[in-house]
Protein backbone atom coordinates (compact mmCIF):
# COMPACT_ATOMS: atom_id res chain seq x y z
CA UNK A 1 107.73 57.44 132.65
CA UNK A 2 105.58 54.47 132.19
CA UNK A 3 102.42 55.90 130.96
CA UNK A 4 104.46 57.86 128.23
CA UNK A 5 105.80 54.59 126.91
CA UNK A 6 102.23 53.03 126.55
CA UNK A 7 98.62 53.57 126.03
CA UNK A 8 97.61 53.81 129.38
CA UNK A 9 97.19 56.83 131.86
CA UNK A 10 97.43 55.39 135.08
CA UNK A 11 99.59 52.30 136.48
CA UNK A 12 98.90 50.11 139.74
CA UNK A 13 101.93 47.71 140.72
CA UNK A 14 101.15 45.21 142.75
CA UNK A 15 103.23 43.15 145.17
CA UNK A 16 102.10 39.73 144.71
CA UNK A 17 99.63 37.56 142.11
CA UNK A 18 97.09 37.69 145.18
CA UNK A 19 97.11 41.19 144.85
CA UNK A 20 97.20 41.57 141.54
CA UNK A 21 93.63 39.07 140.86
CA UNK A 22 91.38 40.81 143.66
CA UNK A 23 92.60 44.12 142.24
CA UNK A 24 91.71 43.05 138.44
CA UNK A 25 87.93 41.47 140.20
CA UNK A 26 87.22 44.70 142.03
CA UNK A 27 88.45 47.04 138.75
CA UNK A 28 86.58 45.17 136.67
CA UNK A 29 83.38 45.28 138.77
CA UNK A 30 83.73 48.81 139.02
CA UNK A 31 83.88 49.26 135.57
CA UNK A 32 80.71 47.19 134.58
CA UNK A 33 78.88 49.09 137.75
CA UNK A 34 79.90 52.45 136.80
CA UNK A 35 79.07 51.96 132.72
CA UNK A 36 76.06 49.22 132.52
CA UNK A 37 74.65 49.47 136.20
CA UNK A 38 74.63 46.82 139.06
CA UNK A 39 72.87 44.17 137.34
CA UNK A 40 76.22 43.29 135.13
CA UNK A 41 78.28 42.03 138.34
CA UNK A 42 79.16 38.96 136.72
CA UNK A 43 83.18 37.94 136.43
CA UNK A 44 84.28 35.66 133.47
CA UNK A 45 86.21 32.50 134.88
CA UNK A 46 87.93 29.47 132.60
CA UNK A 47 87.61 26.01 133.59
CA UNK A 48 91.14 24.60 134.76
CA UNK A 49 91.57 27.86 136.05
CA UNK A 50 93.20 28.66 139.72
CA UNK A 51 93.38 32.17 140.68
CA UNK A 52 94.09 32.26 144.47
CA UNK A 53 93.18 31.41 147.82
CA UNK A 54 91.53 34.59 148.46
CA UNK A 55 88.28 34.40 148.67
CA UNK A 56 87.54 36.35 145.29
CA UNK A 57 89.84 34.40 143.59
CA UNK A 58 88.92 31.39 144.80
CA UNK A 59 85.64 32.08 143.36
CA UNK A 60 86.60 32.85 140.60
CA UNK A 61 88.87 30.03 140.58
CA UNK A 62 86.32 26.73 138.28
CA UNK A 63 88.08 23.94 140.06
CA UNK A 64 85.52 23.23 142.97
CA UNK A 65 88.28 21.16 144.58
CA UNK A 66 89.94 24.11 145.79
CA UNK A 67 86.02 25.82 147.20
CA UNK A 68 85.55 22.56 148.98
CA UNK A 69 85.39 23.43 152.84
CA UNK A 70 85.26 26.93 152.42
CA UNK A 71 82.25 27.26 151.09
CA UNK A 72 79.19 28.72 150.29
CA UNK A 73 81.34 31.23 148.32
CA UNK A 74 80.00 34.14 146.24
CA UNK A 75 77.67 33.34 143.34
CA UNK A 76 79.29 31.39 141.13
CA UNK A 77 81.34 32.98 138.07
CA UNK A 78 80.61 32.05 134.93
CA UNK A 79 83.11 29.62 133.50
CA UNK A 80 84.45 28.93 129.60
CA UNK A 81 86.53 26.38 128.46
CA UNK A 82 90.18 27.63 128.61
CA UNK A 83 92.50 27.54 125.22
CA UNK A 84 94.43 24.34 127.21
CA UNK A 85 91.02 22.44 127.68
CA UNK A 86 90.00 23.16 123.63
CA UNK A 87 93.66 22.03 122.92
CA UNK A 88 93.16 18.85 124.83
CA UNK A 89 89.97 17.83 123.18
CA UNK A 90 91.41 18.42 119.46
């Protein structure tokens, strides 16, 4: 009933925001492995971001507050300033 009301073919439901991030990491991995190859294993992250305290998400999470003690975590994602931080510096 869903996928007739949208775009989309397929629908995952998640039961919690944990759930929900490491699925939308490992998706999105999967995507860039499957269409461009290993090398593009890179996950965008935004600065003031928090995304968890999984261990993907805290990764992915740019606030190294939150990595400190649980570190060395996996490679670092690549961070951009979020629309809040370009707000703040207007």
């Amino acid at each position: 009933m869903l996928t007739t009301s949208t775009d989309f073919d397929k629908v995952f439901f998640c039961n919690s925001g944990t759930e929900a991030v490491e699925t939308a990491i490992k998706l999105a991995r999967k995507h860039a492995y499957n269409e461009y190859g290993p090398e593009k294993s890179e996950v965008l992250a935004f600065t003031n971001s928090f995304h968890g305290r999984t261990y993907g998400g805290l990764t992915a999470t740019a606030q190294t507050s939150y990595h400190e003690g649980f570190g060395p975590c996996f490679p670092a994602s690549p961070t951009r300033p979020s629309a809040t931080s370009r707000q703040r510096k207007r």
